[in-house]
N, C-alpha and C. Protein backbone atom coordinates (compact mmCIF):
# COMPACT_ATOMS: atom_id res chain seq x y z
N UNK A 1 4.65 -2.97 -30.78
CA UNK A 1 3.80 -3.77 -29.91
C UNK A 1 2.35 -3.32 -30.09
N UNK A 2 1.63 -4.16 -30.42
CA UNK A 2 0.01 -4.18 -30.34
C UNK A 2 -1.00 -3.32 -29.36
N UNK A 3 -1.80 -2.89 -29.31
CA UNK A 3 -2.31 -1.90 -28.59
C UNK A 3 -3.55 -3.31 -27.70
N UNK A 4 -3.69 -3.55 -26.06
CA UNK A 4 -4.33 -4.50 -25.50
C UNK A 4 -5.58 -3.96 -25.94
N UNK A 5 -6.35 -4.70 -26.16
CA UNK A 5 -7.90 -4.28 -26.74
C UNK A 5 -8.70 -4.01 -25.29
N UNK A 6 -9.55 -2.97 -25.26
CA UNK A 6 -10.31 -2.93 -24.16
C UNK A 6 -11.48 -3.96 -24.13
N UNK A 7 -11.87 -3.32 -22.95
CA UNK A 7 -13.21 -4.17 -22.20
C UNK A 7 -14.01 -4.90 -22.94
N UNK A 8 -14.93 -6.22 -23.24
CA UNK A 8 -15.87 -5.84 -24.11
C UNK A 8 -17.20 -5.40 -22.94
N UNK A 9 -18.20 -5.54 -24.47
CA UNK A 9 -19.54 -5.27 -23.08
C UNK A 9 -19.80 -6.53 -22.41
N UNK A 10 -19.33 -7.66 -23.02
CA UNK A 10 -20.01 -9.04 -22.17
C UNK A 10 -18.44 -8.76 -20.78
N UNK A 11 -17.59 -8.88 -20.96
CA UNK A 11 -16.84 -8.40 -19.51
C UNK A 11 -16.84 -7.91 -18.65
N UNK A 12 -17.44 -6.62 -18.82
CA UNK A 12 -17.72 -5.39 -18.11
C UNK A 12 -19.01 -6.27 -17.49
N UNK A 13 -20.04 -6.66 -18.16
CA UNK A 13 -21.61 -7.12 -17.42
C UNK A 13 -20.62 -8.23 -16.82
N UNK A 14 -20.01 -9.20 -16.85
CA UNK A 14 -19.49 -10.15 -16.04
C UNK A 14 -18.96 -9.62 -14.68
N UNK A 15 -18.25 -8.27 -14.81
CA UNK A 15 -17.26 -7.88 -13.43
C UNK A 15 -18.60 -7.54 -12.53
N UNK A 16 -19.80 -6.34 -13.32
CA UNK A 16 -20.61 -5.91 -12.66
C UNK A 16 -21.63 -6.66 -12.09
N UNK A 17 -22.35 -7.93 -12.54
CA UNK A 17 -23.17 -8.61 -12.03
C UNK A 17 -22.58 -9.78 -11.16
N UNK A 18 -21.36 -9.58 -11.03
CA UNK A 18 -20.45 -10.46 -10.10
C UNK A 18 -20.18 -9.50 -8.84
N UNK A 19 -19.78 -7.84 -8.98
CA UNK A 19 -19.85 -7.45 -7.60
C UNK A 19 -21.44 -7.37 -7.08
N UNK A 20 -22.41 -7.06 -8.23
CA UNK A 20 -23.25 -6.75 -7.54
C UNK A 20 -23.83 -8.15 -6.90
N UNK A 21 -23.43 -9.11 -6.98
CA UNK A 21 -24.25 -10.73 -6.14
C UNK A 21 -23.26 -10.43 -5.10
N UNK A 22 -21.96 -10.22 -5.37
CA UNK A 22 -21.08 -10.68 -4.18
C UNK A 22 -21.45 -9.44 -2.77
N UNK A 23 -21.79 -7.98 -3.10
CA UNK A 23 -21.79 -7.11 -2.43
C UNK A 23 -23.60 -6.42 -2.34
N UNK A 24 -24.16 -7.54 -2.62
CA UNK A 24 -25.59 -7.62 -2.64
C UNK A 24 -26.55 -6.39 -2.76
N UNK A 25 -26.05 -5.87 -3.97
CA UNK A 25 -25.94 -4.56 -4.57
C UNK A 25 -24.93 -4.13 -5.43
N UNK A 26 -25.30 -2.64 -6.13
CA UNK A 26 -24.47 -1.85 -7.13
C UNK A 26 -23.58 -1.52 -6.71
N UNK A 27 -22.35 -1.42 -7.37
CA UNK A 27 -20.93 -1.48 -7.11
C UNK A 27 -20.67 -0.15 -7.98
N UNK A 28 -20.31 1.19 -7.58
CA UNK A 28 -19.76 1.77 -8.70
C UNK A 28 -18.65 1.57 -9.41
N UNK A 29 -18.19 1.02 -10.19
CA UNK A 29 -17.19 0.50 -10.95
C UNK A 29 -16.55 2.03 -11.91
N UNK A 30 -15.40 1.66 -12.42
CA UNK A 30 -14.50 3.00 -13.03
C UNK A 30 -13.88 2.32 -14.55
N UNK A 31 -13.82 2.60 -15.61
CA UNK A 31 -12.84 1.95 -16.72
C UNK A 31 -11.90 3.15 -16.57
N UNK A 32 -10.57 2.71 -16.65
CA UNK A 32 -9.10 3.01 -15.90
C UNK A 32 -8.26 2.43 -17.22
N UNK A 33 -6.79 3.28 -17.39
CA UNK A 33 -5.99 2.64 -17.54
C UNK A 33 -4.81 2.49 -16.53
N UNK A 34 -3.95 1.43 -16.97
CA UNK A 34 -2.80 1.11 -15.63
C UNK A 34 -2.01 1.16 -16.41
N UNK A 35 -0.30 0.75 -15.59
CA UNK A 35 0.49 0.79 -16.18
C UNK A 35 1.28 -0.46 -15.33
N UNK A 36 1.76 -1.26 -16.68
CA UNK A 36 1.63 -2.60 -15.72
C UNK A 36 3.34 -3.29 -16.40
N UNK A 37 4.13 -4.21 -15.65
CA UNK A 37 5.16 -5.31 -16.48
C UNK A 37 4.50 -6.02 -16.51
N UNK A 38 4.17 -6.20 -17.91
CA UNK A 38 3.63 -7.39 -18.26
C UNK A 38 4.35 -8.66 -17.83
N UNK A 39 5.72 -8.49 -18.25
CA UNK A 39 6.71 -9.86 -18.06
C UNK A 39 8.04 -9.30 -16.60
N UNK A 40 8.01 -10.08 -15.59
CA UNK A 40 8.80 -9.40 -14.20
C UNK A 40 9.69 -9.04 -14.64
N UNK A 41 10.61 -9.68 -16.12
CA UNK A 41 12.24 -9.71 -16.24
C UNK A 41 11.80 -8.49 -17.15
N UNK A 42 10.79 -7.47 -17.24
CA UNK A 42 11.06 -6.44 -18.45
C UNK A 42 11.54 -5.20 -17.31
N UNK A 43 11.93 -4.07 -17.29
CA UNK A 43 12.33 -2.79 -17.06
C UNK A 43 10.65 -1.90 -17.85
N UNK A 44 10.49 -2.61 -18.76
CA UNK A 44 9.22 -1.55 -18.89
C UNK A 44 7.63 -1.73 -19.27
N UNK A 45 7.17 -0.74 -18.54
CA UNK A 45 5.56 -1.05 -18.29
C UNK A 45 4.68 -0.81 -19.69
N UNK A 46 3.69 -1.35 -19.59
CA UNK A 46 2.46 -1.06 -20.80
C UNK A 46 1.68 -0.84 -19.76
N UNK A 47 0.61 0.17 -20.87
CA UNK A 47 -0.63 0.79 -20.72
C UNK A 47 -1.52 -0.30 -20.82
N UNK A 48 -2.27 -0.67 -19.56
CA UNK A 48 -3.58 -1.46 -20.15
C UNK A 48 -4.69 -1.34 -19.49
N UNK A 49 -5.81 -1.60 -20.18
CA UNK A 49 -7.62 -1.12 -19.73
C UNK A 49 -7.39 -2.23 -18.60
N UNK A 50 -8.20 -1.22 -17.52
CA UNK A 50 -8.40 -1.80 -15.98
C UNK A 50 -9.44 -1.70 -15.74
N UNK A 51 -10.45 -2.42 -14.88
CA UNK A 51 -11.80 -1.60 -14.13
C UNK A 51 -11.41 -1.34 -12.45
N UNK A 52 -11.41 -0.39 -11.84
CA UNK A 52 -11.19 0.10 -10.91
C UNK A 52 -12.48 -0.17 -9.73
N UNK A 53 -12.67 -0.12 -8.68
CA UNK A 53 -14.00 -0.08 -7.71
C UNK A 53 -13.11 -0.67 -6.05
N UNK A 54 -13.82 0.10 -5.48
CA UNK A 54 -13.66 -0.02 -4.29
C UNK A 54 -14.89 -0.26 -3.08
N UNK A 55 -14.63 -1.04 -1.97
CA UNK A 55 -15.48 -1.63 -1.20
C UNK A 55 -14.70 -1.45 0.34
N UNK A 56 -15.73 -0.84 1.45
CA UNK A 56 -14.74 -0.36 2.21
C UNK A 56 -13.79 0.83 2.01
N UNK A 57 -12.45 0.16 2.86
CA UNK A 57 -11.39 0.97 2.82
C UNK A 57 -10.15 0.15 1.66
N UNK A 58 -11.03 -1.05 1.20
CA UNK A 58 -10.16 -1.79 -0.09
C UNK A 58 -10.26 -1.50 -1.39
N UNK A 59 -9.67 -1.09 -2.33
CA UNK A 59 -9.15 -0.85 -3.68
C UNK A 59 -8.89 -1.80 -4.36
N UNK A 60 -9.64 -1.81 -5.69
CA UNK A 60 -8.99 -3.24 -6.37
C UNK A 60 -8.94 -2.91 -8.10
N UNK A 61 -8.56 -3.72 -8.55
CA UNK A 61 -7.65 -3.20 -9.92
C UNK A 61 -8.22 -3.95 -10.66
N UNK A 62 -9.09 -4.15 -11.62
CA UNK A 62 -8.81 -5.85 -12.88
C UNK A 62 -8.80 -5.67 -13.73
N UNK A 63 -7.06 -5.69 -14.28
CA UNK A 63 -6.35 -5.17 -15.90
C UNK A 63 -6.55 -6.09 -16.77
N UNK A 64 -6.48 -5.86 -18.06
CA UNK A 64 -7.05 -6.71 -19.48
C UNK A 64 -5.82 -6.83 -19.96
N UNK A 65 -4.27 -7.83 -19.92
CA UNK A 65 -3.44 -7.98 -20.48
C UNK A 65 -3.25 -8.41 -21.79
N UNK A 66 -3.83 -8.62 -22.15
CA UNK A 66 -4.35 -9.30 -23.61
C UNK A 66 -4.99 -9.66 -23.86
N UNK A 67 -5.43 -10.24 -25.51
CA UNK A 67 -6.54 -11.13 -25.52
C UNK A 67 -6.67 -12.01 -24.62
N UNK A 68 -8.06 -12.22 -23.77
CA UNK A 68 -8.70 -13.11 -22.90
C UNK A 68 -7.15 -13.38 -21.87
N UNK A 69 -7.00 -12.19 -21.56
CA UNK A 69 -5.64 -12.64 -20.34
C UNK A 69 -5.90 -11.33 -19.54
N UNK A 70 -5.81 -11.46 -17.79
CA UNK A 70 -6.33 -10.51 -16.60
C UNK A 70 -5.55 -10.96 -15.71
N UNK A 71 -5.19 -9.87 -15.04
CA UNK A 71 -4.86 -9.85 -13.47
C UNK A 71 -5.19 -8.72 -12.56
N UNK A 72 -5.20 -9.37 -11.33
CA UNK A 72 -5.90 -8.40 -10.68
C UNK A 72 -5.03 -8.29 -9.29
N UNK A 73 -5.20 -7.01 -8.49
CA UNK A 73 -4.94 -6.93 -7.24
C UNK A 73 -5.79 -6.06 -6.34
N UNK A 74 -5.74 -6.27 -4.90
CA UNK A 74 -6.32 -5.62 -4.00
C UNK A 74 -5.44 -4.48 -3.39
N UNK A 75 -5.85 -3.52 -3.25
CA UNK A 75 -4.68 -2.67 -2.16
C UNK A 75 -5.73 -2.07 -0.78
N UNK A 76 -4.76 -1.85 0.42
CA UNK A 76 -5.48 -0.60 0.99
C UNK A 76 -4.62 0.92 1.15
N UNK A 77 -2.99 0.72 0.64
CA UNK A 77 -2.12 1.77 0.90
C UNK A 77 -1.16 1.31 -0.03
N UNK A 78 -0.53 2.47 -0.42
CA UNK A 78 0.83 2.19 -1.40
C UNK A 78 1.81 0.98 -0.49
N UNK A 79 1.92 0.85 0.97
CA UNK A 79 2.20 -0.46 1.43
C UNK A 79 1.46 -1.52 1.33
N UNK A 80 0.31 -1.64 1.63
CA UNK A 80 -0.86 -2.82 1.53
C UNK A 80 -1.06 -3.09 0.23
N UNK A 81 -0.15 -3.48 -0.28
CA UNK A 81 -0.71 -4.45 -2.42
C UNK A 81 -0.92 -6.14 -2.15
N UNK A 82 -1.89 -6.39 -2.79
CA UNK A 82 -1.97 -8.19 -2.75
C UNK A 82 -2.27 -8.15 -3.67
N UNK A 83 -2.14 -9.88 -4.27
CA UNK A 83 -2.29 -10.40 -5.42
C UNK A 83 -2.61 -11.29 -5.10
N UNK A 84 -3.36 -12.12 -6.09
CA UNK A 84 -4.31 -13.69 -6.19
C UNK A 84 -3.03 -14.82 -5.20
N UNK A 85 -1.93 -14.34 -5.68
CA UNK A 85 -0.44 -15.41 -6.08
C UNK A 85 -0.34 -15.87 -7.39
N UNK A 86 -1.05 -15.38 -8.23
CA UNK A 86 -1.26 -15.92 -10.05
C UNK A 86 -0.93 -14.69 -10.38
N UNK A 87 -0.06 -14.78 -11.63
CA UNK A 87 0.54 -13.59 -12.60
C UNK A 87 -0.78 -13.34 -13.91
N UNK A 88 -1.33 -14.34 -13.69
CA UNK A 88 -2.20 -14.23 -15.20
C UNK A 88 -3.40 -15.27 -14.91
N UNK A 89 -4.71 -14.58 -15.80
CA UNK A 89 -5.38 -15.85 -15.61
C UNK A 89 -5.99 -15.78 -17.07
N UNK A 90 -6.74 -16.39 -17.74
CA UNK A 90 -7.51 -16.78 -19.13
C UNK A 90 -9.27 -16.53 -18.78
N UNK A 91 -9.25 -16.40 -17.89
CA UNK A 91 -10.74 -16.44 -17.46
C UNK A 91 -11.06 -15.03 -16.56
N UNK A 92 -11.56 -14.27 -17.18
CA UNK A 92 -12.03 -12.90 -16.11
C UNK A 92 -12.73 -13.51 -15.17
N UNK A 93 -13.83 -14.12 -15.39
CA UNK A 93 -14.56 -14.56 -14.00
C UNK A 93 -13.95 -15.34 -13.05
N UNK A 94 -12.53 -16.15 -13.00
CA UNK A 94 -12.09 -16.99 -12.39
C UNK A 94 -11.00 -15.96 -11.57
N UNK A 95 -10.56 -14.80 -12.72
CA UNK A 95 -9.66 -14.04 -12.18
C UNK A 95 -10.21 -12.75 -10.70
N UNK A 96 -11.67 -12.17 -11.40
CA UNK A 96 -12.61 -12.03 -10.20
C UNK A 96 -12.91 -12.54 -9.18
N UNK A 97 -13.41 -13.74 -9.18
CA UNK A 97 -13.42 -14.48 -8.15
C UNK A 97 -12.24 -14.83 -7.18
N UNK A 98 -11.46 -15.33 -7.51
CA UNK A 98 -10.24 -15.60 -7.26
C UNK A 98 -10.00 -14.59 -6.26
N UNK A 99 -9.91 -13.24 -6.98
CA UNK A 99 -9.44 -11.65 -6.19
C UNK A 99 -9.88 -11.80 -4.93
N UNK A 100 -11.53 -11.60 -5.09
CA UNK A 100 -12.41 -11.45 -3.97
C UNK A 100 -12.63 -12.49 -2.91
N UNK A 101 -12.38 -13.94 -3.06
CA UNK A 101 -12.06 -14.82 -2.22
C UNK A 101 -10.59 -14.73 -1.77
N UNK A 102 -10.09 -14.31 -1.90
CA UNK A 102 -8.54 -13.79 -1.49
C UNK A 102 -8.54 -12.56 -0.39
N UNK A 103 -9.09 -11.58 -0.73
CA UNK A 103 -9.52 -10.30 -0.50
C UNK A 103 -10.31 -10.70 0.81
N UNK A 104 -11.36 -11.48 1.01
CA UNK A 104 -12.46 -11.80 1.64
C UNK A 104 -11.79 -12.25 3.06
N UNK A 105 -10.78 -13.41 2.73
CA UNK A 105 -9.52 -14.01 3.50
C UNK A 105 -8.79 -13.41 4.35
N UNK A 106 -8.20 -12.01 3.27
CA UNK A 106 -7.34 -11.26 3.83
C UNK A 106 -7.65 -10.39 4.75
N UNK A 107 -8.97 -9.64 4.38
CA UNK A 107 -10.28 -9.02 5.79
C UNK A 107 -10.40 -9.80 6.81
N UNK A 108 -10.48 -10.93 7.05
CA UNK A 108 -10.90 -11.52 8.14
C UNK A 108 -9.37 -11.83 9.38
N UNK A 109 -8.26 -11.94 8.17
CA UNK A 109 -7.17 -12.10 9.43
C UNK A 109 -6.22 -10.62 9.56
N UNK A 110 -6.68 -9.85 9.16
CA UNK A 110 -6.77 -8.79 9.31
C UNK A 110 -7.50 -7.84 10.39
N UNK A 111 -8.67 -8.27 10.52
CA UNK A 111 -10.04 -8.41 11.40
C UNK A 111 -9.22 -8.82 12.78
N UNK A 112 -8.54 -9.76 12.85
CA UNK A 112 -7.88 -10.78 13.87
C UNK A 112 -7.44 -10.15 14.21
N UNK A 113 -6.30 -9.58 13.50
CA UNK A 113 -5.08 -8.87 14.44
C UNK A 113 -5.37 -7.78 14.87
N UNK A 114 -6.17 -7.20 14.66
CA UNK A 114 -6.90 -5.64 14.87
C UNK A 114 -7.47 -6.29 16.33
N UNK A 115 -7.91 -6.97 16.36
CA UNK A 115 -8.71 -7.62 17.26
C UNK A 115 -8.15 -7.83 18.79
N UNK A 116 -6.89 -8.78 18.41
CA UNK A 116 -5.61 -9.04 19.10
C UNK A 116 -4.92 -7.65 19.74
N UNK A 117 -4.57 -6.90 19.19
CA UNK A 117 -3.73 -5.44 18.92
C UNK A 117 -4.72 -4.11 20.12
N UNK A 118 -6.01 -4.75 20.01
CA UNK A 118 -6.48 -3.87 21.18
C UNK A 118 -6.67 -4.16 22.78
């Protein structure tokens, strides 16, 4: 099996000038590897280039599955994992976005019940 090619530099400037509009500022960002099933029905994981960064008390992941193929997730605890609801996307910026309007969603009814709960 093929080794997933990392980051390029136009990707990396895509993730970074996308947190920094969304979080209206510098984002420290991390290049990471993960360990990921590529396919649900496999038993075994591959190594692939991730960029790592966190906002808050949220964690988020966005792995390079292949050529021009990403997925991403949010966590706040080895219980708290989310995902877009997409296994794959073709577009890093759609797959970014996607995350963080998800993410954005998930803060706010989150926000709620915290809210509710006191």
């Amino acid at each position: 099996m093929s080794k997933i090619p990392d980051f390029s530099k136009e990707e990396i400037k895509v993730v970074n000038d996308t947190l920094q509009e969304r979080y209206d500022g510098p984002v420290e960002s991390h290049l990471v590897d993960v360990e990921l099933r590529l396919n649900p029905d496999d038993s075994q994981v591959t190594e692939c280039p991730a960029i790592y960064w966190e906002h808050g008390d949220c964690h988020f992941v966005l792995a390079k599955t292949g050529d021009s193929r990403f997925y991403s997730q949010f966590f706040y605890s080895n219980r708290e994992q989310f995902g877009t609801g997409q296994q794959s996307y073709d577009d890093i910026l759609d797959c970014l976005v996607t995350t963080l309007r998800v993410q954005a969603d998930h803060e706010l009814e989150r926000n709620k019940v915290k809210e509710l709960n006191s």
